[in-house]
N, C-alpha and C. Protein backbone atom coordinates (compact mmCIF):
# COMPACT_ATOMS: atom_id res chain seq x y z
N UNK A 1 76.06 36.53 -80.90
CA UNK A 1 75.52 37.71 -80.26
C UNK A 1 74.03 37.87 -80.55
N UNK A 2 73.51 37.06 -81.04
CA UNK A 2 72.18 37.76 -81.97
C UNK A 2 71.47 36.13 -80.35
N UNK A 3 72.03 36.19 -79.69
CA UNK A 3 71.28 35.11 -78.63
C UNK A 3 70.44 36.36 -77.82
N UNK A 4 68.82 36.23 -78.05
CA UNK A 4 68.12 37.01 -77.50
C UNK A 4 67.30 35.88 -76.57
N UNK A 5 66.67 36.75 -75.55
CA UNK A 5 65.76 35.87 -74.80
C UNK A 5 64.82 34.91 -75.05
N UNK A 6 64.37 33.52 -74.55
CA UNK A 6 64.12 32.71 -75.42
C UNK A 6 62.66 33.40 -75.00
N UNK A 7 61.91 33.45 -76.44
CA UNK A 7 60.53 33.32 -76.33
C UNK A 7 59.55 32.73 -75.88
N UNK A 8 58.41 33.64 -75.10
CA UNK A 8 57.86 32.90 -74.17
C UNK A 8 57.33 32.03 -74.82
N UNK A 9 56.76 30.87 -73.84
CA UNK A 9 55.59 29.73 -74.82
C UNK A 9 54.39 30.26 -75.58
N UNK A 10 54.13 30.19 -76.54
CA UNK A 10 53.44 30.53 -77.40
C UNK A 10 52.26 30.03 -77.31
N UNK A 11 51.58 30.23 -75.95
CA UNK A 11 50.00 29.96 -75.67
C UNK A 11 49.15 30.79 -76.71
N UNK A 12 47.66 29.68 -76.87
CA UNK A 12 47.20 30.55 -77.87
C UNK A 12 46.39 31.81 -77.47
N UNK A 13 46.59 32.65 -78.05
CA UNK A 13 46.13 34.32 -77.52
C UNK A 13 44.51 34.17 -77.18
N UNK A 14 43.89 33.07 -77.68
CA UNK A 14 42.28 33.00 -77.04
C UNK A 14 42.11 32.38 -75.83
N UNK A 15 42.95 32.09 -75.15
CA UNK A 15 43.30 31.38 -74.15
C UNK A 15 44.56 32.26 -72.66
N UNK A 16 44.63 33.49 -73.27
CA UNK A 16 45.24 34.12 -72.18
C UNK A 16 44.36 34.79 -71.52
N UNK A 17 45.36 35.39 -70.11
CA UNK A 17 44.19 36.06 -69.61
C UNK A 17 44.31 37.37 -70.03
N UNK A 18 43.77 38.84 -69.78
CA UNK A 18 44.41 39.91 -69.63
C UNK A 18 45.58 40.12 -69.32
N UNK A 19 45.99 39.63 -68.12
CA UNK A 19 47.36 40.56 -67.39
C UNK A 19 48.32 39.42 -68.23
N UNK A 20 48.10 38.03 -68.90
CA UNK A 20 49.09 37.54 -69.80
C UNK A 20 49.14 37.80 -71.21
N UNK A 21 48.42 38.12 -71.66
CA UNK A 21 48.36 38.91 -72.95
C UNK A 21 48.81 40.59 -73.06
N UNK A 22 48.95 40.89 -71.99
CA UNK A 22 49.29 42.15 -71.82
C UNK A 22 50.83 42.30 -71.92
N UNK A 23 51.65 41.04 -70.82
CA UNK A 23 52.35 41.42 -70.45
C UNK A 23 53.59 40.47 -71.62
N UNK A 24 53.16 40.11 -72.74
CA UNK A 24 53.33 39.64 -73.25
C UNK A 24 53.82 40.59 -75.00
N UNK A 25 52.67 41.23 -74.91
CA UNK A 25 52.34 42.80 -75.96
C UNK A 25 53.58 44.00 -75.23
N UNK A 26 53.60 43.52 -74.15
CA UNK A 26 54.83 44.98 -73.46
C UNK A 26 55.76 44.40 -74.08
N UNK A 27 56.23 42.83 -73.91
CA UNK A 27 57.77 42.47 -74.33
C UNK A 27 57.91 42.76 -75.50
N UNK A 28 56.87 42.40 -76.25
CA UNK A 28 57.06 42.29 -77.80
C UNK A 28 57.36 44.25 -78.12
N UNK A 29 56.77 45.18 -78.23
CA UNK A 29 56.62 46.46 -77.81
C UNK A 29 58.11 46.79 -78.16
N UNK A 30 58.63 46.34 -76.79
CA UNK A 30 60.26 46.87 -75.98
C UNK A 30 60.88 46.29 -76.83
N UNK A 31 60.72 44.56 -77.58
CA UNK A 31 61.65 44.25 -78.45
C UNK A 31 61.69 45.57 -79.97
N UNK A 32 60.64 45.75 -80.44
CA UNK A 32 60.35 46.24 -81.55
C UNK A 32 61.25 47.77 -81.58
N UNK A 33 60.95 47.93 -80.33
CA UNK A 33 60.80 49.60 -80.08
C UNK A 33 62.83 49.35 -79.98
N UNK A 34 63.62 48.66 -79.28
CA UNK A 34 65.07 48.19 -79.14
C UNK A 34 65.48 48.08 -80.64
N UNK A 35 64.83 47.23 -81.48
CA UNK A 35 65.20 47.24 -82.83
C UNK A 35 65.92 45.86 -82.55
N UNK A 36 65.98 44.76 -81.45
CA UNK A 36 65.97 43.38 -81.29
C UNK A 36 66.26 42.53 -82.19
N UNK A 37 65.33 42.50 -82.99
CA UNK A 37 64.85 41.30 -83.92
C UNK A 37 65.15 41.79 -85.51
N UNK A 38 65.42 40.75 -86.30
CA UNK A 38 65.52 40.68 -87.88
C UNK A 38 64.22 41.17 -88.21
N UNK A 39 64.09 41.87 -89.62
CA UNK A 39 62.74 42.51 -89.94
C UNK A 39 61.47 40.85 -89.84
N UNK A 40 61.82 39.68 -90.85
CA UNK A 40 61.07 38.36 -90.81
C UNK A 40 60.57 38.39 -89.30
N UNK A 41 61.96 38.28 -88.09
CA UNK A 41 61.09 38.28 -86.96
C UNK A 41 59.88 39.44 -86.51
N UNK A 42 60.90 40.51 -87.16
CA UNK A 42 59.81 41.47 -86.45
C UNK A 42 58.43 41.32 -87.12
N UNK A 43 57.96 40.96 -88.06
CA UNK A 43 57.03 41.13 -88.93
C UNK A 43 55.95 40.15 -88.31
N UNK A 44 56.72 38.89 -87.95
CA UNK A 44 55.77 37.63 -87.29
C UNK A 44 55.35 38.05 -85.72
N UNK A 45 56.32 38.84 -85.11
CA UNK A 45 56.17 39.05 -83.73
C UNK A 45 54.81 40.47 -83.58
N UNK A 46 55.00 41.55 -84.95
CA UNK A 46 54.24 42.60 -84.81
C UNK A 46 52.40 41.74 -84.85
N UNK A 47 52.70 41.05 -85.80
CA UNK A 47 50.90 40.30 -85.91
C UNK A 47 50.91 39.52 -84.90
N UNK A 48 51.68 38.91 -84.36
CA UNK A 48 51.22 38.21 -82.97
C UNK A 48 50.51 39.60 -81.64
N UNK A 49 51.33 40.77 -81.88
CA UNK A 49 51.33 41.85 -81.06
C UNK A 49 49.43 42.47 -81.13
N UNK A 50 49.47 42.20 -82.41
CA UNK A 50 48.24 43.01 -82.63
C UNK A 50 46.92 42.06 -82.56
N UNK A 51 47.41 40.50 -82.51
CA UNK A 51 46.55 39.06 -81.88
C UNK A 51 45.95 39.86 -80.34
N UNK A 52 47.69 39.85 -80.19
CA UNK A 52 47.35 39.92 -78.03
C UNK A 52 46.25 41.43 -77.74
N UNK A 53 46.40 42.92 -78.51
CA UNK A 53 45.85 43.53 -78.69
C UNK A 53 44.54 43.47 -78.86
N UNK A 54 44.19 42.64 -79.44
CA UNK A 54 42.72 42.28 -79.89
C UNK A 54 42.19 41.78 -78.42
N UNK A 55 42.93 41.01 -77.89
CA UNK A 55 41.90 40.21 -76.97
C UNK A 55 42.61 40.95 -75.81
N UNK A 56 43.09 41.40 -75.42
CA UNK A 56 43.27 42.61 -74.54
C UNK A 56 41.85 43.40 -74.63
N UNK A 57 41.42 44.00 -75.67
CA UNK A 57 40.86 44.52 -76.06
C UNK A 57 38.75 44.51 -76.17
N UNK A 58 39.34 42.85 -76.21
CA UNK A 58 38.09 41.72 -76.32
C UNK A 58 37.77 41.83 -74.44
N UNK A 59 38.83 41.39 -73.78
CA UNK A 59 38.51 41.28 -72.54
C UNK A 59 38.20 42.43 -71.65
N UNK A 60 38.63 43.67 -72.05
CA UNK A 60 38.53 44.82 -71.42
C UNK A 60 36.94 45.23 -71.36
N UNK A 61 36.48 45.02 -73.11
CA UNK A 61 35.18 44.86 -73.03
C UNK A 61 33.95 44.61 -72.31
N UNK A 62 34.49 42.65 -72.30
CA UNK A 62 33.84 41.96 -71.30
C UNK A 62 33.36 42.42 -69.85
N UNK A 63 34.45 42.38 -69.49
CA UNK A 63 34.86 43.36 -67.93
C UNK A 63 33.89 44.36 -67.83
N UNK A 64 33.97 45.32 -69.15
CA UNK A 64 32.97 46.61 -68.78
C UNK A 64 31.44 46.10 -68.96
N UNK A 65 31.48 44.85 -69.38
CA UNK A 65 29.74 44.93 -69.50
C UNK A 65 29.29 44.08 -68.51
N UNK A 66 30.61 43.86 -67.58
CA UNK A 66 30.22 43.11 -66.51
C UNK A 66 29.94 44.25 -65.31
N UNK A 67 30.60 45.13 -65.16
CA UNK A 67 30.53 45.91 -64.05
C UNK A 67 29.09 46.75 -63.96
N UNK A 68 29.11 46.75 -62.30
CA UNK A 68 27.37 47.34 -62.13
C UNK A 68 28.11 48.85 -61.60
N UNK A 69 26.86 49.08 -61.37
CA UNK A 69 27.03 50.20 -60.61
C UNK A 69 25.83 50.59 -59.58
N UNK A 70 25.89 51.23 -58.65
CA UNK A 70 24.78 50.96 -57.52
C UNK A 70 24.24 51.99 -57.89
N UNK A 71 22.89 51.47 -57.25
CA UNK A 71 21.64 52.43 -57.52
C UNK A 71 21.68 52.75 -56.53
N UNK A 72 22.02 54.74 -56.25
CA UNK A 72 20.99 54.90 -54.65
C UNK A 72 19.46 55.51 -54.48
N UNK A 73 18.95 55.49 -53.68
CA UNK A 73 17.43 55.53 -53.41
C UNK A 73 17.51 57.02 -52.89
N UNK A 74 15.67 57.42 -53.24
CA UNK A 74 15.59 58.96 -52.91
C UNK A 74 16.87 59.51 -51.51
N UNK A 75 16.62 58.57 -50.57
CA UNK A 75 17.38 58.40 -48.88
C UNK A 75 19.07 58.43 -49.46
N UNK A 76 19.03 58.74 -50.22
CA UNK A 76 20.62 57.99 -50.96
C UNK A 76 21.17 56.86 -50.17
N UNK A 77 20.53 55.62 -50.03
CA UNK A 77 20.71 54.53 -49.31
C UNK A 77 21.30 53.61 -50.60
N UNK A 78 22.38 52.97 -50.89
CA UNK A 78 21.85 51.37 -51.79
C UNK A 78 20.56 51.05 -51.84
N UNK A 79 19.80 51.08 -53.66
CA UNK A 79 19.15 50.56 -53.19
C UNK A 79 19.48 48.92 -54.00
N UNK A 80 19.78 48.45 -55.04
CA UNK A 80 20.54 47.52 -55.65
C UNK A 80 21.37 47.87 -57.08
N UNK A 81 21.44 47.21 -57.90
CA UNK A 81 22.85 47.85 -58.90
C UNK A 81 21.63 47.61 -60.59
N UNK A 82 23.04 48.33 -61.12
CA UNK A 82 22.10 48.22 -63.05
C UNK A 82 23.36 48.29 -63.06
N UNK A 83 23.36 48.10 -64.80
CA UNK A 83 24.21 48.27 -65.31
C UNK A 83 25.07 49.12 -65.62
N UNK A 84 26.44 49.30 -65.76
CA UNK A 84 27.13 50.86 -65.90
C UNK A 84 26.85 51.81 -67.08
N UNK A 85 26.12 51.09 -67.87
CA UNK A 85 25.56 51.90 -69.10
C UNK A 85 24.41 51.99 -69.05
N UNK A 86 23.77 51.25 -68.05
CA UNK A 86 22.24 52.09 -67.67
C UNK A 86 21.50 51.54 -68.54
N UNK A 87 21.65 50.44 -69.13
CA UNK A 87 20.59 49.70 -70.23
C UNK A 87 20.46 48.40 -69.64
């Protein structure tokens, strides 16, 4: 009875993307939060959790220092973009 779902492949967490590191941190989550796993597992699965967290975290970043935001002109026309933090 203790046959739980087989674990996904264990890509390395610097190498996922967002939406796979994410969705990866939900399973683990739902296992924890079910009470699933032996404490040993849970213990190895919680620091993997807080790996995927990090670069969830790392990438969300990224993302924001990527995004512009448009400049409009006296005319409130576009006039081209800066940054969303304006630096």
């Amino acid at each position: 009875m203790s046959e739980s779902p087989a674990a996904p492949t264990e890509k390395p967490v610097d190498q996922m993307s967002f939406e796979d590191a994410l969705q990866e941190l939900d399973m683990i989550v739902s296992k924890l939060e079910r009470g699933e796993v032996k404490l040993a597992e849970s213990v190895a699965i919680y620091e993997r959790g807080a790996e995927l967290k990090a670069r969830c975290d790392s990438l969300l970043k990224q993302a924001e220092a990527r995004v512009e935001k448009i400049r409009l002109g006296p005319d409130g026309k576009p006039q081209g973009v800066e940054p969303l933090d304006g630096g």
